[in-house]
PDB file of N, CA and C in Angstrom:
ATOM      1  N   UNK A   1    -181.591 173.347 -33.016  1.00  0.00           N
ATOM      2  CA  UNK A   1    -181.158 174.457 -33.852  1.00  0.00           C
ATOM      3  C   UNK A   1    -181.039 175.709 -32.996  1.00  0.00           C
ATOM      4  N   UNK A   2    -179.865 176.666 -33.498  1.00  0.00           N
ATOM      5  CA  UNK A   2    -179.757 177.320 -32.488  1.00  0.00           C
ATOM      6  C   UNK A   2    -180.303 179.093 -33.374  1.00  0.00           C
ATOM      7  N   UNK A   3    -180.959 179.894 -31.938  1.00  0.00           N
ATOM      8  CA  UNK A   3    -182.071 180.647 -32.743  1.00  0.00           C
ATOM      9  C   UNK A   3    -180.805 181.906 -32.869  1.00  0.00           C
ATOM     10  N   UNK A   4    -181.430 182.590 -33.636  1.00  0.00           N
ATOM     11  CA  UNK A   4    -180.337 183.950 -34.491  1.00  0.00           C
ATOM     12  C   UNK A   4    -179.324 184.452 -33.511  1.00  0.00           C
ATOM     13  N   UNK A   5    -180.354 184.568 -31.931  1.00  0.00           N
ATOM     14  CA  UNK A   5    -179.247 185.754 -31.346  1.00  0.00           C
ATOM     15  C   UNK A   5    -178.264 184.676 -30.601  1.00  0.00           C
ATOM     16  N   UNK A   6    -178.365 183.505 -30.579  1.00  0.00           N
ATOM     17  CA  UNK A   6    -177.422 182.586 -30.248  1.00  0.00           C
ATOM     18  C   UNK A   6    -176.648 181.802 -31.679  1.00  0.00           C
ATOM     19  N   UNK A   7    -177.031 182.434 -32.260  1.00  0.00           N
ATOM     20  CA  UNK A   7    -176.057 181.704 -33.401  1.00  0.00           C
ATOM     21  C   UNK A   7    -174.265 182.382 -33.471  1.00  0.00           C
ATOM     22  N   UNK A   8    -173.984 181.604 -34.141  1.00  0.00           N
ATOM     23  CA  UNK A   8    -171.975 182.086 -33.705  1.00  0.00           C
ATOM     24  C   UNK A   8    -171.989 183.125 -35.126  1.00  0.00           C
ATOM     25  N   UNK A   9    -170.770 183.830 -34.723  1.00  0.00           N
ATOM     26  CA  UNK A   9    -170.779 184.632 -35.605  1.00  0.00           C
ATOM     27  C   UNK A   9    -169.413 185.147 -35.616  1.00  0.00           C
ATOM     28  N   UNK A  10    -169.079 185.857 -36.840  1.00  0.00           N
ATOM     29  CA  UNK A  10    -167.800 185.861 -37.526  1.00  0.00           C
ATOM     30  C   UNK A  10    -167.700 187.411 -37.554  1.00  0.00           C
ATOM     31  N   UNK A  11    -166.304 187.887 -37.634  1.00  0.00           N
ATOM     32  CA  UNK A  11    -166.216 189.008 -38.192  1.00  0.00           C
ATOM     33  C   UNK A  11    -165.592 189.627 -39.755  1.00  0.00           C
ATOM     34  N   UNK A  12    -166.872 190.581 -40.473  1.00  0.00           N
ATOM     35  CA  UNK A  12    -166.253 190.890 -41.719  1.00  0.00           C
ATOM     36  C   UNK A  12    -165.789 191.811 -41.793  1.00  0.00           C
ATOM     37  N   UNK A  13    -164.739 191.926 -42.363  1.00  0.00           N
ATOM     38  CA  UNK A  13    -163.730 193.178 -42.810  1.00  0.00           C
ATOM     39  C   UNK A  13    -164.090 193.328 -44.202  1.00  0.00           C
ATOM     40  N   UNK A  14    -164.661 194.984 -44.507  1.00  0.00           N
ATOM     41  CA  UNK A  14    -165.168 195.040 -46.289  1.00  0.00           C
ATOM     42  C   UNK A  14    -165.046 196.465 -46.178  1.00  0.00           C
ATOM     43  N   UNK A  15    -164.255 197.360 -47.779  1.00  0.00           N
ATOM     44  CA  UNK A  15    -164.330 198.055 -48.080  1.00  0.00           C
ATOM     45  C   UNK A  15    -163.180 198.554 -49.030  1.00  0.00           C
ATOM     46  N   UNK A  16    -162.842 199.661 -49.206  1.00  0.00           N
ATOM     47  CA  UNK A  16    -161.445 200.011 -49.992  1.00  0.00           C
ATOM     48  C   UNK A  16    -160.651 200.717 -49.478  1.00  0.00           C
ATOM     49  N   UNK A  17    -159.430 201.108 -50.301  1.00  0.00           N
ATOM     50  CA  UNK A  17    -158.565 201.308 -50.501  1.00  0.00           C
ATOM     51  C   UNK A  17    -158.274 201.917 -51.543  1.00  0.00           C
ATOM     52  N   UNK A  18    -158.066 203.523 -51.080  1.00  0.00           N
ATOM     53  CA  UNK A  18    -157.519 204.062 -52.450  1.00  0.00           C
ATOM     54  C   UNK A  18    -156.119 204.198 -52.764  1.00  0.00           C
ATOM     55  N   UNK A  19    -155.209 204.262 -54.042  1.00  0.00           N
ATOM     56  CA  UNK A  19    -154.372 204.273 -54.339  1.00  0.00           C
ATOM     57  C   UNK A  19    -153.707 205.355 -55.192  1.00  0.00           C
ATOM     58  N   UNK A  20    -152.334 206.328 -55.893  1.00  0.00           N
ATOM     59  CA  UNK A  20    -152.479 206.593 -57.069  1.00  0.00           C
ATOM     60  C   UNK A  20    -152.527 205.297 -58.121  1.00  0.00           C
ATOM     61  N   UNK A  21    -153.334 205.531 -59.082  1.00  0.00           N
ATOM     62  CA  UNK A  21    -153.666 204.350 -60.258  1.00  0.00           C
ATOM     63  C   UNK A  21    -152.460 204.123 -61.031  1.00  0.00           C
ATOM     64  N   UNK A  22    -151.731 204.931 -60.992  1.00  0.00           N
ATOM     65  CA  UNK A  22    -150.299 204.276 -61.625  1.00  0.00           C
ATOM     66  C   UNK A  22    -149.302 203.267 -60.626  1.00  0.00           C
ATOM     67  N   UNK A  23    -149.843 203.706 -59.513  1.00  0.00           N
ATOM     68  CA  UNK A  23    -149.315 203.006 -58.298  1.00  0.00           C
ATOM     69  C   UNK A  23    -149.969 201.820 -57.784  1.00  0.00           C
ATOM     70  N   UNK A  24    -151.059 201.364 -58.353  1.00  0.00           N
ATOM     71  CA  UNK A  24    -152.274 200.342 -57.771  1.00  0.00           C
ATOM     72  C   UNK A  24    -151.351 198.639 -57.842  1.00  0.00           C
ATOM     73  N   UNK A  25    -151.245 198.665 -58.865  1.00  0.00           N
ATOM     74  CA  UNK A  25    -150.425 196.854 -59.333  1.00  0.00           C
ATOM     75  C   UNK A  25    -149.266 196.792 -58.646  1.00  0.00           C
ATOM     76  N   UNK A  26    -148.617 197.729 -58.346  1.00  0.00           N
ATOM     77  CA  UNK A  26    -147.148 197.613 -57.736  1.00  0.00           C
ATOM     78  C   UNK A  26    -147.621 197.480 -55.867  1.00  0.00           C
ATOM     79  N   UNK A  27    -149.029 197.955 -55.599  1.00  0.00           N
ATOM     80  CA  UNK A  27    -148.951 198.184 -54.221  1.00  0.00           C
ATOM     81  C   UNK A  27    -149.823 196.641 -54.143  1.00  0.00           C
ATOM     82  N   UNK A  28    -150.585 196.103 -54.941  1.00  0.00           N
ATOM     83  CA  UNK A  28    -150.924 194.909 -55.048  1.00  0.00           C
ATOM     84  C   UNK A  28    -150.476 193.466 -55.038  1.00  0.00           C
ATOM     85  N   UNK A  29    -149.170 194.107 -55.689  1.00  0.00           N
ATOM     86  CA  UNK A  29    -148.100 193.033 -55.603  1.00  0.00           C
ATOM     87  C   UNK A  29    -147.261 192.761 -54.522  1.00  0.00           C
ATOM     88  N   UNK A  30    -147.364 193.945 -54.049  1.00  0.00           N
ATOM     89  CA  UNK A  30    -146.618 194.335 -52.210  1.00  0.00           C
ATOM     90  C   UNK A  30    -147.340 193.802 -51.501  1.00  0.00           C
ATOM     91  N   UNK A  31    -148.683 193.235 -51.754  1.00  0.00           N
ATOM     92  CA  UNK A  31    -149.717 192.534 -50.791  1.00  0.00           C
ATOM     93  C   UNK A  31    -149.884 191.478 -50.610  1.00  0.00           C
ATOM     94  N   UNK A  32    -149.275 190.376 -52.014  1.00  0.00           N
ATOM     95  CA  UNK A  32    -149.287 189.198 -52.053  1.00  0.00           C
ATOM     96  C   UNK A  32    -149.063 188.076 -50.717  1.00  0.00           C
ATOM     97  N   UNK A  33    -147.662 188.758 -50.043  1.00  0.00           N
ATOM     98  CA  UNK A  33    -147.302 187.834 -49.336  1.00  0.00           C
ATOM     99  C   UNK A  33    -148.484 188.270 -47.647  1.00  0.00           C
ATOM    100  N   UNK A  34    -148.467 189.345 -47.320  1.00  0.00           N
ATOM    101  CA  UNK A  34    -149.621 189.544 -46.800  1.00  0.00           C
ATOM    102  C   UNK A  34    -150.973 188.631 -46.558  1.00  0.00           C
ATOM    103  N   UNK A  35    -151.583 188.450 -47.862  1.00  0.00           N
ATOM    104  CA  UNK A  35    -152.528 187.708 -48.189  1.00  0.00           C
ATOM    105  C   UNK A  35    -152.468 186.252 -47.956  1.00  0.00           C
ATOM    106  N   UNK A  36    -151.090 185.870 -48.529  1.00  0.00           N
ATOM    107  CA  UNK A  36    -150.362 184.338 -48.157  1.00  0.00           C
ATOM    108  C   UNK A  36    -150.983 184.555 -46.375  1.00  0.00           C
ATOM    109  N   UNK A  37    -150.041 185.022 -45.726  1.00  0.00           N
ATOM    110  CA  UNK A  37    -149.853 184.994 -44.619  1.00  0.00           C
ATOM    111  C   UNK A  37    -151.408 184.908 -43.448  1.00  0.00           C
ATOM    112  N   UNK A  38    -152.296 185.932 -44.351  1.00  0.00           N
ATOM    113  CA  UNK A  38    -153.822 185.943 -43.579  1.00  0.00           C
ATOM    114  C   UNK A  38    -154.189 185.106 -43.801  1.00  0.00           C
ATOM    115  N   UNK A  39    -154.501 184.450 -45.034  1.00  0.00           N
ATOM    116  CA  UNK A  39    -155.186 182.767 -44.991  1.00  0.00           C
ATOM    117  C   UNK A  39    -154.319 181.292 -44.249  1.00  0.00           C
ATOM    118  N   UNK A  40    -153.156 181.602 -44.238  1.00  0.00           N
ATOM    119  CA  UNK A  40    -152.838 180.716 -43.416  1.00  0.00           C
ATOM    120  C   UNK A  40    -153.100 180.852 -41.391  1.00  0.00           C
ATOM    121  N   UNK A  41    -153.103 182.059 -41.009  1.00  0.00           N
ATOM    122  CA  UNK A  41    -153.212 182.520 -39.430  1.00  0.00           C
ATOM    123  C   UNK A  41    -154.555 182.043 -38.685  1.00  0.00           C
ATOM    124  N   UNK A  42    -154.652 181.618 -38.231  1.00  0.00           N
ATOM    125  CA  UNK A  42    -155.542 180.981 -37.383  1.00  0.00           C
ATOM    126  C   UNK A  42    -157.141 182.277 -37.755  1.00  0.00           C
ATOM    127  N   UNK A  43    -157.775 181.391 -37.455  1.00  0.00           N
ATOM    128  CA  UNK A  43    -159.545 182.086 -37.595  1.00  0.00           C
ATOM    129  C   UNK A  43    -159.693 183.143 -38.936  1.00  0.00           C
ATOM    130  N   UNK A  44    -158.824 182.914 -39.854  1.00  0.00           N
ATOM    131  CA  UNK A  44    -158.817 183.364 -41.089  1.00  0.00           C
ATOM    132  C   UNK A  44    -160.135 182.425 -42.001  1.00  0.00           C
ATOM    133  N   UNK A  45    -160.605 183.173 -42.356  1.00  0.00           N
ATOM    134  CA  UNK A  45    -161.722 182.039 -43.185  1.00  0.00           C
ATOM    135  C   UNK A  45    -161.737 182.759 -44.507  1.00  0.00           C
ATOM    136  N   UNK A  46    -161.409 183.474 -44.935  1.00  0.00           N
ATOM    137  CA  UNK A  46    -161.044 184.547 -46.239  1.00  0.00           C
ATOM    138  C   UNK A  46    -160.710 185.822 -46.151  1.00  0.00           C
ATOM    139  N   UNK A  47    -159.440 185.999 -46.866  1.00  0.00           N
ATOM    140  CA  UNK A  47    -158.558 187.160 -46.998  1.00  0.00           C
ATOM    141  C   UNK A  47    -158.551 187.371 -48.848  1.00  0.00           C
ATOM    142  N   UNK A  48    -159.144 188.573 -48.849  1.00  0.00           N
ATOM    143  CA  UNK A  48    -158.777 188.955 -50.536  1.00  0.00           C
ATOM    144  C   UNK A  48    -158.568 190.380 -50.418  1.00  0.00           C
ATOM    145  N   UNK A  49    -157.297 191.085 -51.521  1.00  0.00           N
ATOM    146  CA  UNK A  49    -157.349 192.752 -51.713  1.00  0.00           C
ATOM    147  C   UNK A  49    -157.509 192.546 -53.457  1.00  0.00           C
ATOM    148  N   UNK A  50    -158.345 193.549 -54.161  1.00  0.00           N
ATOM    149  CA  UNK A  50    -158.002 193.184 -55.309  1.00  0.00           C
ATOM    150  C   UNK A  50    -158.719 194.294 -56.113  1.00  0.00           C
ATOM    151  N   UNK A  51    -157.918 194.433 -57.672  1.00  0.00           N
ATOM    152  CA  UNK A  51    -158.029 195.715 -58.581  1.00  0.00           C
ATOM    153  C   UNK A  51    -159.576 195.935 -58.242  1.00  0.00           C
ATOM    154  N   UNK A  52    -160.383 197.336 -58.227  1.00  0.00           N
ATOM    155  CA  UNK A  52    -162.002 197.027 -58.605  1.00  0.00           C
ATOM    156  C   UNK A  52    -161.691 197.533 -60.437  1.00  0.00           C
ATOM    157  N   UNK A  53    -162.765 196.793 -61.111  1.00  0.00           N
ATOM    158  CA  UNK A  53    -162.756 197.188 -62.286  1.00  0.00           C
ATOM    159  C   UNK A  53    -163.340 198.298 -63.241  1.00  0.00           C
ATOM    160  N   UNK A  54    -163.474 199.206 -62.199  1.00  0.00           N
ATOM    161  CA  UNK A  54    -163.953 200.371 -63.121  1.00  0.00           C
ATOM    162  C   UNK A  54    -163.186 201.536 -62.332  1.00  0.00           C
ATOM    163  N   UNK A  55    -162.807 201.809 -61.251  1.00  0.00           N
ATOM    164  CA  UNK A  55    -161.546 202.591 -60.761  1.00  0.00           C
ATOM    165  C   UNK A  55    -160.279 202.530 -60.576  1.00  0.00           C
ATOM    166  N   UNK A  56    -159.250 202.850 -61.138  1.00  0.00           N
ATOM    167  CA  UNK A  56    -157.531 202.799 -61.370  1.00  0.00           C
ATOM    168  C   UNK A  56    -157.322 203.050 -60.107  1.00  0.00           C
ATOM    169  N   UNK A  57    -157.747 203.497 -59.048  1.00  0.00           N
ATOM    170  CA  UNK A  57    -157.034 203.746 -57.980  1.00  0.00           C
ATOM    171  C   UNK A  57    -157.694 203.301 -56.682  1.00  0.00           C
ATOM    172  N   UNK A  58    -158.507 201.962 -57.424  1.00  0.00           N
ATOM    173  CA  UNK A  58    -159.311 201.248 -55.638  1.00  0.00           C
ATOM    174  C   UNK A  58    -158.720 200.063 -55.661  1.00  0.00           C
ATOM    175  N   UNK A  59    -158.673 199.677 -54.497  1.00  0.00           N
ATOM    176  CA  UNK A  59    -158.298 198.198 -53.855  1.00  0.00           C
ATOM    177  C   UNK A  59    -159.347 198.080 -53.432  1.00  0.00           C
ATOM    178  N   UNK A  60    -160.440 196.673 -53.906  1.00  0.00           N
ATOM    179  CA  UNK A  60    -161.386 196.630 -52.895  1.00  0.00           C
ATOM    180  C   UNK A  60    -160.949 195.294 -51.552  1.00  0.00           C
ATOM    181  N   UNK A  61    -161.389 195.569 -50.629  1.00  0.00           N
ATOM    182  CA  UNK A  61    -160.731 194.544 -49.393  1.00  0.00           C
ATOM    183  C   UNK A  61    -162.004 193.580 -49.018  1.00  0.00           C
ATOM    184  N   UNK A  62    -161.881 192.460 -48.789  1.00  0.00           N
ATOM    185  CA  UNK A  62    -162.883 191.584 -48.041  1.00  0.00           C
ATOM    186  C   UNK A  62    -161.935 190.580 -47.276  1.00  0.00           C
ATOM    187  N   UNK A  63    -161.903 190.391 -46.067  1.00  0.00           N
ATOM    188  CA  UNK A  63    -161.943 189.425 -44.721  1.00  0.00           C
ATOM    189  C   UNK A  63    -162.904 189.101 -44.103  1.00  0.00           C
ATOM    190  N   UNK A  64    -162.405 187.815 -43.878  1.00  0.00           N
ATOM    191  CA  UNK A  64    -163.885 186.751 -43.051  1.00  0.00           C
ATOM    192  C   UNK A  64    -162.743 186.207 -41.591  1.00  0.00           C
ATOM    193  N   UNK A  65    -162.848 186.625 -40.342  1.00  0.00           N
ATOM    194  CA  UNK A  65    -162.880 186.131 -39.215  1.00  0.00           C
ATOM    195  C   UNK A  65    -163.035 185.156 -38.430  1.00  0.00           C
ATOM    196  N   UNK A  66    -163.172 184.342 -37.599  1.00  0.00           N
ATOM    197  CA  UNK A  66    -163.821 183.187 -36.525  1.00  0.00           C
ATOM    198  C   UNK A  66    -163.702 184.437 -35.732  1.00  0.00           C
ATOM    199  N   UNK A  67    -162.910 185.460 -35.225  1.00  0.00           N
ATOM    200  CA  UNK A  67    -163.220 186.563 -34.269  1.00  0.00           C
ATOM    201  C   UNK A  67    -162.620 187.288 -34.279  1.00  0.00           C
ATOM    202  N   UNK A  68    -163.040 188.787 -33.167  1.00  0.00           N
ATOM    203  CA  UNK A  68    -162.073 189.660 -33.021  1.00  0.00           C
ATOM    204  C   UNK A  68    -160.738 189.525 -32.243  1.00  0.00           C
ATOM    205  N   UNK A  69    -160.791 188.857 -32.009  1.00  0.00           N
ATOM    206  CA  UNK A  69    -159.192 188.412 -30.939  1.00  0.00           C
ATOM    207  C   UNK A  69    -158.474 187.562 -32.410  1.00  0.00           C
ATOM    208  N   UNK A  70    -158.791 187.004 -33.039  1.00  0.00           N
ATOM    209  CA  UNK A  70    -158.362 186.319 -33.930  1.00  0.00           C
ATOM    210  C   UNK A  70    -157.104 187.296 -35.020  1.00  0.00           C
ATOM    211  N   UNK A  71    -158.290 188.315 -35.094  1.00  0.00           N
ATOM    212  CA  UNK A  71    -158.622 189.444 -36.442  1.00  0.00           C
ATOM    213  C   UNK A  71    -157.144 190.138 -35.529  1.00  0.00           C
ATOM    214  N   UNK A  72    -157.016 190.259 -34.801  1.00  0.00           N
ATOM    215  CA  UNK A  72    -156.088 191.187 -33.981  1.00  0.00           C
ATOM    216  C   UNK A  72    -154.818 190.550 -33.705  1.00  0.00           C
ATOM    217  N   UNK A  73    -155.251 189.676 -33.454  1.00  0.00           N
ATOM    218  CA  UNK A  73    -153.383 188.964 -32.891  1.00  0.00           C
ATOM    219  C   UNK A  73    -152.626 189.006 -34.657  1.00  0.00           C
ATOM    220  N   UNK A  74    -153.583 188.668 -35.698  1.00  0.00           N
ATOM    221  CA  UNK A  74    -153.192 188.821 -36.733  1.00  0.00           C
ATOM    222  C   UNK A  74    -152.797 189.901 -37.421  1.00  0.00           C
ATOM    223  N   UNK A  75    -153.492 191.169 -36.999  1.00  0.00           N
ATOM    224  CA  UNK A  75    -153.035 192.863 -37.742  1.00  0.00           C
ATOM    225  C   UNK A  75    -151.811 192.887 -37.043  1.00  0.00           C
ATOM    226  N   UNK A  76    -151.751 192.627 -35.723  1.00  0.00           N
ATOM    227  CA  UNK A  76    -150.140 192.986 -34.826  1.00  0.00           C
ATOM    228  C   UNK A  76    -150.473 194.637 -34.899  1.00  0.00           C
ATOM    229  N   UNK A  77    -149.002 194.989 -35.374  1.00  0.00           N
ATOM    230  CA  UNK A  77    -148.733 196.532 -36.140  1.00  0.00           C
ATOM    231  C   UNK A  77    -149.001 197.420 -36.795  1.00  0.00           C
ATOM    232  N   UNK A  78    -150.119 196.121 -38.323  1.00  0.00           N
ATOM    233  CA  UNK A  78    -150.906 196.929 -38.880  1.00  0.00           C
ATOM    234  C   UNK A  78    -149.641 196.992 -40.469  1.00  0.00           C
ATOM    235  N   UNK A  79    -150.268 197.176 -41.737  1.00  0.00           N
ATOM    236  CA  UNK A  79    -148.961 197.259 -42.197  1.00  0.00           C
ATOM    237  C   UNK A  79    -147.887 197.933 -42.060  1.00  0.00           C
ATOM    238  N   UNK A  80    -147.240 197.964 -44.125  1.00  0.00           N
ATOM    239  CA  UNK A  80    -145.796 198.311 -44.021  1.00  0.00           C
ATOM    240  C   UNK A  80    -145.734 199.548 -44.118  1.00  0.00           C
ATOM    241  N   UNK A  81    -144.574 200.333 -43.519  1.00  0.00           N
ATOM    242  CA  UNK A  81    -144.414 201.613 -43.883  1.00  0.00           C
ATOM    243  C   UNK A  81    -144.777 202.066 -45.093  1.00  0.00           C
ATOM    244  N   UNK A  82    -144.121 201.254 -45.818  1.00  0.00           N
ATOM    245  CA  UNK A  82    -144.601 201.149 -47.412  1.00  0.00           C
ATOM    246  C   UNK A  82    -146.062 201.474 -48.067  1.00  0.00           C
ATOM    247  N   UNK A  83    -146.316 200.447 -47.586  1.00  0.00           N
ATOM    248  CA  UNK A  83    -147.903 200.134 -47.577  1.00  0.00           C
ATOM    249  C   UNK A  83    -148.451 201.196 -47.021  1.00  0.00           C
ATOM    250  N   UNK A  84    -148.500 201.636 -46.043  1.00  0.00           N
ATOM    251  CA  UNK A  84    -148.963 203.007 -45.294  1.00  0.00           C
ATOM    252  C   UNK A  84    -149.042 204.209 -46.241  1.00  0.00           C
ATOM    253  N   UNK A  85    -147.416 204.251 -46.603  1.00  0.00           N
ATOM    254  CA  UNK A  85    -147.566 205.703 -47.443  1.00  0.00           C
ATOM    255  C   UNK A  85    -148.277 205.923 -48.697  1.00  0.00           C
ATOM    256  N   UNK A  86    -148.904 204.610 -49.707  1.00  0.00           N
ATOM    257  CA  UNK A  86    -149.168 204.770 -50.695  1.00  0.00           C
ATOM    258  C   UNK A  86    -150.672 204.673 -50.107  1.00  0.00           C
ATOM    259  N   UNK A  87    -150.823 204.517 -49.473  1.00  0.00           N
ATOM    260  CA  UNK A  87    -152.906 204.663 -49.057  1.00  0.00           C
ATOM    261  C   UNK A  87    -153.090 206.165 -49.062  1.00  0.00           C
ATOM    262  N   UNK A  88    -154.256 206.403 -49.834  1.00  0.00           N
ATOM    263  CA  UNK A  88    -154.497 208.259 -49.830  1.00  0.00           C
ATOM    264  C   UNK A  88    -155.501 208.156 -49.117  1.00  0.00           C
ATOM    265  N   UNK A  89    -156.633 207.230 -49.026  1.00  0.00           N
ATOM    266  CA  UNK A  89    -157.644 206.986 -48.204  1.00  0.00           C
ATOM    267  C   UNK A  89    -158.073 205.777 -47.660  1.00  0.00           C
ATOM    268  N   UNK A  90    -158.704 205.504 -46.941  1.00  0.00           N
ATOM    269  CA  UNK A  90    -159.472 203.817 -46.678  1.00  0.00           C
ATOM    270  C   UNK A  90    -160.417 204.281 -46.047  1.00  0.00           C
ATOM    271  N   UNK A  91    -161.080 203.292 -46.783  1.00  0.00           N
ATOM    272  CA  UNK A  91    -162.642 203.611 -46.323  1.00  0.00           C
ATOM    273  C   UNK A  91    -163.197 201.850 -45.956  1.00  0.00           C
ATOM    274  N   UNK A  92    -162.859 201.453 -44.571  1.00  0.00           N
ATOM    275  CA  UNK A  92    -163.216 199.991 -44.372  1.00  0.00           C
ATOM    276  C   UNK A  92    -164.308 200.152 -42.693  1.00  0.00           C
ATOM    277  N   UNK A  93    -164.571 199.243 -42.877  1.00  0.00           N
ATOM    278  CA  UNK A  93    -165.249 198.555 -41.669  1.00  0.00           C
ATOM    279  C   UNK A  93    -165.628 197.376 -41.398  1.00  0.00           C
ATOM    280  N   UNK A  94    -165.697 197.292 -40.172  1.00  0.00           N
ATOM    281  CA  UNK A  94    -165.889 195.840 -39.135  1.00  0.00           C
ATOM    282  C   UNK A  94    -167.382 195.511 -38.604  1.00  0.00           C
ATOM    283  N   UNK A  95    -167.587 194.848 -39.551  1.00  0.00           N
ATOM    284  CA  UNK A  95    -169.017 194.099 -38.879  1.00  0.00           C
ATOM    285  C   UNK A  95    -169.205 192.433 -38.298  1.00  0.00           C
ATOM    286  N   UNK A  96    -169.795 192.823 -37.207  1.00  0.00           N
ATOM    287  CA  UNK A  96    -170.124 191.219 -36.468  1.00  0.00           C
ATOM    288  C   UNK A  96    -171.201 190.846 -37.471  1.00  0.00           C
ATOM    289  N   UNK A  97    -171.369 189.940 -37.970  1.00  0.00           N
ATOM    290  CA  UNK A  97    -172.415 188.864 -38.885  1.00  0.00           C
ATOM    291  C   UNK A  97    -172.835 187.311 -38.671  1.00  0.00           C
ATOM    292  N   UNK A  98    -174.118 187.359 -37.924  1.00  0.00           N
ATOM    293  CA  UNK A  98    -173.982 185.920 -37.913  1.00  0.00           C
ATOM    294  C   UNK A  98    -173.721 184.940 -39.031  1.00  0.00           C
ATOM    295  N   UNK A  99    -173.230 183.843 -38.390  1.00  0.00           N
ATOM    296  CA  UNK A  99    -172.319 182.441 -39.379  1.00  0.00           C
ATOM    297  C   UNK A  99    -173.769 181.530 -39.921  1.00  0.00           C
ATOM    298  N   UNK A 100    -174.058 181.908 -40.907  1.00  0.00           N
ATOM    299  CA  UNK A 100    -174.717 180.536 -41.283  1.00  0.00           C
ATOM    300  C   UNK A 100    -174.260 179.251 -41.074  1.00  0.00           C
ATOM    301  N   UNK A 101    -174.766 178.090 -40.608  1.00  0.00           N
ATOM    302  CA  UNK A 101    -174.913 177.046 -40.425  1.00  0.00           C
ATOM    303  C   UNK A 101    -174.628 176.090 -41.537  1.00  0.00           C
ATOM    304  N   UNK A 102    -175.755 176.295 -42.898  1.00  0.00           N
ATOM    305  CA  UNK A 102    -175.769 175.820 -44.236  1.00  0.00           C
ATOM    306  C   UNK A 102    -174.721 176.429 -44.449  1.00  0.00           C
ATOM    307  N   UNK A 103    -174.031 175.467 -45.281  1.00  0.00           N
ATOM    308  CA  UNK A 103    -173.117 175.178 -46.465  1.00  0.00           C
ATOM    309  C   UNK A 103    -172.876 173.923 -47.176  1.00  0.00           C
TER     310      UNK A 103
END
């Protein structure tokens, strides 16, 4: 068994995304294929953006990694122009987490 500081480990992407709330479902729907695209790309282990339910104008974000080289060849550019202009804020970050073993 291998001890904590040798255990493998993943990177998580978690936090939000603010939106205007009349604008939230339309910029959600602009994300779909996005989302397609992250779960299929190599060292993707979960990609979700999605309404939170008590604020009209959050996207909350969660990604799961195999790594940072992974996480990167995959952003490329980063999004769409589109996508860009309707963000008023983001509030995300990148944490290394070791991989549990169990599942």
């Amino acid at each position: 068994m291998e001890t904590p500081e040798h255990a493998p480990s993943e990177i998580v992407v978690t936090g939000h995304l603010a939106v205007a709330p009349a604008e939230r479902d339309r910029y959600l729907a602009g994300c779909a294929e996005v989302v397609r695209l992250a779960r299929a790309a190599p060292g993707c282990r979960d990609f979700a953006l999605g309404a939170d339910l008590v604020d009209p104008g959050r996207v909350n974000v969660l990604e799961r990694w195999a790594s940072r080289a992974e996480l990167a060849a995959f952003r490329g550019s980063g999004p769409s122009d589109d996508q860009q202009a309707a963000l008023l804020a983001v509030d995300v970050v990148e944490l290394e987490v070791p991989r549990s073993e169990a599942r």
